[in-house]
Protein backbone atom coordinates (compact mmCIF):
# COMPACT_ATOMS: atom_id res chain seq x y z
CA UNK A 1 23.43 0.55 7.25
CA UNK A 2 21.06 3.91 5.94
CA UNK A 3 17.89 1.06 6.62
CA UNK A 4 17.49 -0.25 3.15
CA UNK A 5 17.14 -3.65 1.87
CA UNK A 6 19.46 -4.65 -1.32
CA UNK A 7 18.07 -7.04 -3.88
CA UNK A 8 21.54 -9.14 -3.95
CA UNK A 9 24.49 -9.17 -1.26
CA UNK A 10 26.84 -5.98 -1.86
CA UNK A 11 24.41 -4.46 -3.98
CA UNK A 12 22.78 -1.09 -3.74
CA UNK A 13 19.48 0.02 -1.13
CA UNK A 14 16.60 -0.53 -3.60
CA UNK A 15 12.98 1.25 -2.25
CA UNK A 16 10.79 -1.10 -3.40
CA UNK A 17 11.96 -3.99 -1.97
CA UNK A 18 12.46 -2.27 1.28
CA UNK A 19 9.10 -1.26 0.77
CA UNK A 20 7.92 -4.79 0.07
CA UNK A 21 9.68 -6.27 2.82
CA UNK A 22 8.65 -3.88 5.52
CA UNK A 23 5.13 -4.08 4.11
CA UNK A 24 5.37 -7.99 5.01
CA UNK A 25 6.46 -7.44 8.55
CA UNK A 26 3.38 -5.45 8.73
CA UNK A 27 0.89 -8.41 7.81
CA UNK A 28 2.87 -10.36 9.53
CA UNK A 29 2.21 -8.31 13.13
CA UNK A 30 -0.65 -7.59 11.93
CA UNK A 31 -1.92 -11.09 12.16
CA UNK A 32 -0.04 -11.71 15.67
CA UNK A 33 2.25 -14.20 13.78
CA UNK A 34 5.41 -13.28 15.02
CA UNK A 35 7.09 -15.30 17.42
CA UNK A 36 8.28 -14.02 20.56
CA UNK A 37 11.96 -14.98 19.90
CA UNK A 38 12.13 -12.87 17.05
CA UNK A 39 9.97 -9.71 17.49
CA UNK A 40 12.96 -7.49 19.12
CA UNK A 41 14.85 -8.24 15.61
CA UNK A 42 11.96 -7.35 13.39
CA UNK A 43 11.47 -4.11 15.26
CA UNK A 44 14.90 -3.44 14.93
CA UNK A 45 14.54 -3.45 11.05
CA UNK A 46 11.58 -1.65 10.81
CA UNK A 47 13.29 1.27 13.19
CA UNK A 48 15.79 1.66 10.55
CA UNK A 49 13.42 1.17 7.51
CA UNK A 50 10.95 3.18 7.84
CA UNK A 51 12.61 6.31 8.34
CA UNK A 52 14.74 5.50 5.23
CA UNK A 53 11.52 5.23 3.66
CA UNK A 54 10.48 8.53 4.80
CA UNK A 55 13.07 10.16 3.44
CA UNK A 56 12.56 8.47 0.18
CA UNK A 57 9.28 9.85 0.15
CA UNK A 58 10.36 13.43 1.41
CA UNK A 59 12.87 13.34 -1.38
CA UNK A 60 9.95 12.67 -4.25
CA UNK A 61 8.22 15.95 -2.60
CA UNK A 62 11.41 18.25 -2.47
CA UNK A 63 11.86 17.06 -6.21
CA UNK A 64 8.47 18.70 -7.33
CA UNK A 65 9.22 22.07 -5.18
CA UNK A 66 12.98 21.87 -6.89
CA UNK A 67 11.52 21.61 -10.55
CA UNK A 68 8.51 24.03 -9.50
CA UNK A 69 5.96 21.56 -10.27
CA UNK A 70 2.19 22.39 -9.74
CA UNK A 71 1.28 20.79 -6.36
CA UNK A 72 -2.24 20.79 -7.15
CA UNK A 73 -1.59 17.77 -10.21
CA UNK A 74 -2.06 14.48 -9.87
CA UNK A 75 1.58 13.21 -8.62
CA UNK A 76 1.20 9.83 -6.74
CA UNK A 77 2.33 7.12 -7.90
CA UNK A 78 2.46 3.71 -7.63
CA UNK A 79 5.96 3.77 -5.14
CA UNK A 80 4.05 6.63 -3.12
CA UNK A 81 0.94 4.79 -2.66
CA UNK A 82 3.28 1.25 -2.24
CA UNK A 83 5.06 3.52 0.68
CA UNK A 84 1.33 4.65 2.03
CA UNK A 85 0.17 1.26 1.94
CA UNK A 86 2.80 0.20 4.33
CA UNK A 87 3.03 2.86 6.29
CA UNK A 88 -0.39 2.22 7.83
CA UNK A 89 0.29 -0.88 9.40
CA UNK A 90 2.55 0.89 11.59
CA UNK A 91 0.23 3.49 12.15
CA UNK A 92 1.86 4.03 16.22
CA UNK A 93 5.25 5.14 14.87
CA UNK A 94 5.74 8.85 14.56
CA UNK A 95 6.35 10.21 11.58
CA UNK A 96 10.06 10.62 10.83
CA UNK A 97 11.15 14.46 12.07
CA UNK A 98 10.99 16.55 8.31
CA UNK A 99 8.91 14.27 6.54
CA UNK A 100 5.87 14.97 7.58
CA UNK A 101 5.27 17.93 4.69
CA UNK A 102 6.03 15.44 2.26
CA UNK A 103 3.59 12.38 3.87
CA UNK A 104 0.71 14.96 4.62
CA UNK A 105 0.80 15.66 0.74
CA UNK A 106 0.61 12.36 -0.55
CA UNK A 107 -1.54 10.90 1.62
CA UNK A 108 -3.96 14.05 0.59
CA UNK A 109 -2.95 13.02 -2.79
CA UNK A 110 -4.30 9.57 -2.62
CA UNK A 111 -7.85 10.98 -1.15
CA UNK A 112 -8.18 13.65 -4.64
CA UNK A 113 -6.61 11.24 -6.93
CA UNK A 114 -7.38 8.11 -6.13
CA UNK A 115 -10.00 6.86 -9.24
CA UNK A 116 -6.89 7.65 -12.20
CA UNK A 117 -4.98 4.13 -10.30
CA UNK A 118 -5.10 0.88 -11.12
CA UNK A 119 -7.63 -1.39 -8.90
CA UNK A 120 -4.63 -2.73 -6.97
CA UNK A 121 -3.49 0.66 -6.03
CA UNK A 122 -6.96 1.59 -5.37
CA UNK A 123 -6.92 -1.33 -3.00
CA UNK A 124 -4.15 -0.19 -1.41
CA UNK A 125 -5.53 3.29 -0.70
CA UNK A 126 -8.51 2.23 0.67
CA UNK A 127 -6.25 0.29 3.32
CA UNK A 128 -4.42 3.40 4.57
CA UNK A 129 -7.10 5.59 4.38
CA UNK A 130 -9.26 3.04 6.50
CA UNK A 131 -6.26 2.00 8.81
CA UNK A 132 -6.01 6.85 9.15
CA UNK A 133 -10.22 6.49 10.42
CA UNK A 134 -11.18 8.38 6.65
CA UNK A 135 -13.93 5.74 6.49
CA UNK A 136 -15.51 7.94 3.87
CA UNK A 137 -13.17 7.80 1.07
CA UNK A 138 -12.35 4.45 1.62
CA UNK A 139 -16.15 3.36 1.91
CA UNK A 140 -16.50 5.22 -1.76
CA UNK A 141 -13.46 3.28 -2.94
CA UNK A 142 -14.75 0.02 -2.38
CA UNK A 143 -18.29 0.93 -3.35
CA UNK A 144 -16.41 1.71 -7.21
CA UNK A 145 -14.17 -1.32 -6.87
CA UNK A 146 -17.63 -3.50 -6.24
CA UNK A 147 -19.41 -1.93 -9.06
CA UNK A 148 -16.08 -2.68 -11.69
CA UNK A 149 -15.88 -6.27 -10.40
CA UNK A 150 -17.43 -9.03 -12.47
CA UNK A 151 -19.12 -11.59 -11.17
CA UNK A 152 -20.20 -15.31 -11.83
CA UNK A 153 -21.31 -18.23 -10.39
CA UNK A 154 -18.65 -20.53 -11.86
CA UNK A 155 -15.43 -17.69 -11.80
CA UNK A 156 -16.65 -15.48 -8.56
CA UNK A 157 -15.54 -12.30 -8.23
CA UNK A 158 -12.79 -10.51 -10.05
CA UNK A 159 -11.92 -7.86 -12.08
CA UNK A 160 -10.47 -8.74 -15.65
CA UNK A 161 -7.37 -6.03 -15.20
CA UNK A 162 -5.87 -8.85 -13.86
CA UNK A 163 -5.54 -11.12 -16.54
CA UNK A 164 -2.80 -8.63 -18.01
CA UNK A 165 0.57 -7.14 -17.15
CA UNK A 166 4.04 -8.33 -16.24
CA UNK A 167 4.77 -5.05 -13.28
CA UNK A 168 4.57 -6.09 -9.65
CA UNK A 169 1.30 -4.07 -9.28
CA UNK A 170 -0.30 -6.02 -12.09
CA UNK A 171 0.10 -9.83 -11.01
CA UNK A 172 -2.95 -11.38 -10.32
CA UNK A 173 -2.85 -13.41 -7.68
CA UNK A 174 -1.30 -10.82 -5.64
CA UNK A 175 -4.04 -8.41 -7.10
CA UNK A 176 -6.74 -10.18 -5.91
CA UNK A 177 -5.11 -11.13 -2.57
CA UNK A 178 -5.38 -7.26 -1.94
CA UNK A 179 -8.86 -7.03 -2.75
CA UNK A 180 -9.90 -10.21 0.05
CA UNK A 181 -7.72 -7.69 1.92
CA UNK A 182 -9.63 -4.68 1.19
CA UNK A 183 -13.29 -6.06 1.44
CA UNK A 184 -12.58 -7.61 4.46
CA UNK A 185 -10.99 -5.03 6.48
CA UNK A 186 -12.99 -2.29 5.10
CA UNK A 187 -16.10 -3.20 4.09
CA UNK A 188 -16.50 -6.79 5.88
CA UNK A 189 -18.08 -8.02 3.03
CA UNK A 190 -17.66 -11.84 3.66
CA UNK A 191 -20.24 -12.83 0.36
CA UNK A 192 -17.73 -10.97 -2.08
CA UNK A 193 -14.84 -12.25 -0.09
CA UNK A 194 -15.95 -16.08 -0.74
CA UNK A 195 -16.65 -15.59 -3.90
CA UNK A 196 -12.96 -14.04 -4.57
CA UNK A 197 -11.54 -16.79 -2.99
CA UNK A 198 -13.74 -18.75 -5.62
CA UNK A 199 -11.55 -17.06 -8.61
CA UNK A 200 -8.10 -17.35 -6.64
């Protein structure tokens, strides 16, 4: 009912998922793959999920101005950027009335903060801040992400963070998925995204 997606039937609204799932309606529109028949019902979820994902992020803001945390530190996160990320491939839909304060900061936050992430998140920065016209930070991100790849004739290109982790924002197919994402949209490299498709 408050817009949020539950992991299991009866359970409770869980962010990430909701971020996840929302985030997959955008590709999905994205790449005009939506049929007709079920477009009104998708934008009916995404009404009622992104503001609930607003707030989420609004409440992560109010918490650092409750605690009287420095605003100028690095406070983004992998949810916030996860939340950014999606957010920009809905970039038409207004910001949800009292959020914007909280939005405005992170997204500034991801700009001044953006080389302590992980590649993935890095990915997924250069994304929004392509999708909000800041060509020049994005440009700069995938210039860094280029010159951390490896790259050989038999693997392609990758980067070897993703041989490790177990998190959601460390699996490496998914990793790398973002990164044909990101030098695609943003850079239109086609030579390093065949030879990433040579690793996946």
């Amino acid at each position: 009912p408050n817009g949020g997606f539950v992991w299991f039937k009866g359970g409770p609204d869980d962010r990430y998922i909701t971020q996840y799932i929302v985030t997959g309606i955008g590709h999905l529109k994205k790449l005009n793959a939506i049929p007709k028949e079920q477009e009104k019902t998708l934008n009916e979820i995404v009404s009622k999920a992104i503001p609930y994902l607003d707030r989420k992020l609004k409440e992560d803001y109010d918490y650092l101005i409750k605690q009287k945390i420095s605003l100028k530190n690095n406070h983004i996160g992998y949810t916030q950027i996860q939340c950014l990320y999606m957010r920009s491939f809905f970039g038409n839909l207004a910001q949800t009335k009292g959020t914007e304060t909280a939005y405005d900061y992170y997204f500034k936050q991801s700009k001044q903060y953006w080389l302590q992430q992980s590649r993935y998140m890095q990915g997924m920065i250069a994304l929004s801040l392509h999708r909000s016209k800041d060509a020049k930070t994005a440009t700069a991100i995938v210039k860094s992400l280029k010159e951390n790849s490896l790259n050989t004739e038999e693997m392609g290109m990758y980067w070897k963070e993703f041989n490790s982790g177990y998190y959601w924002y460390q699996a490496p197919v998914e990793s790398q998925a973002m990164m044909i994402e990101v030098f695609h949209e943003v850079a239109n490299d086609q030579i390093a995204v065949a030879d990433m498709k040579t690793w996946l």
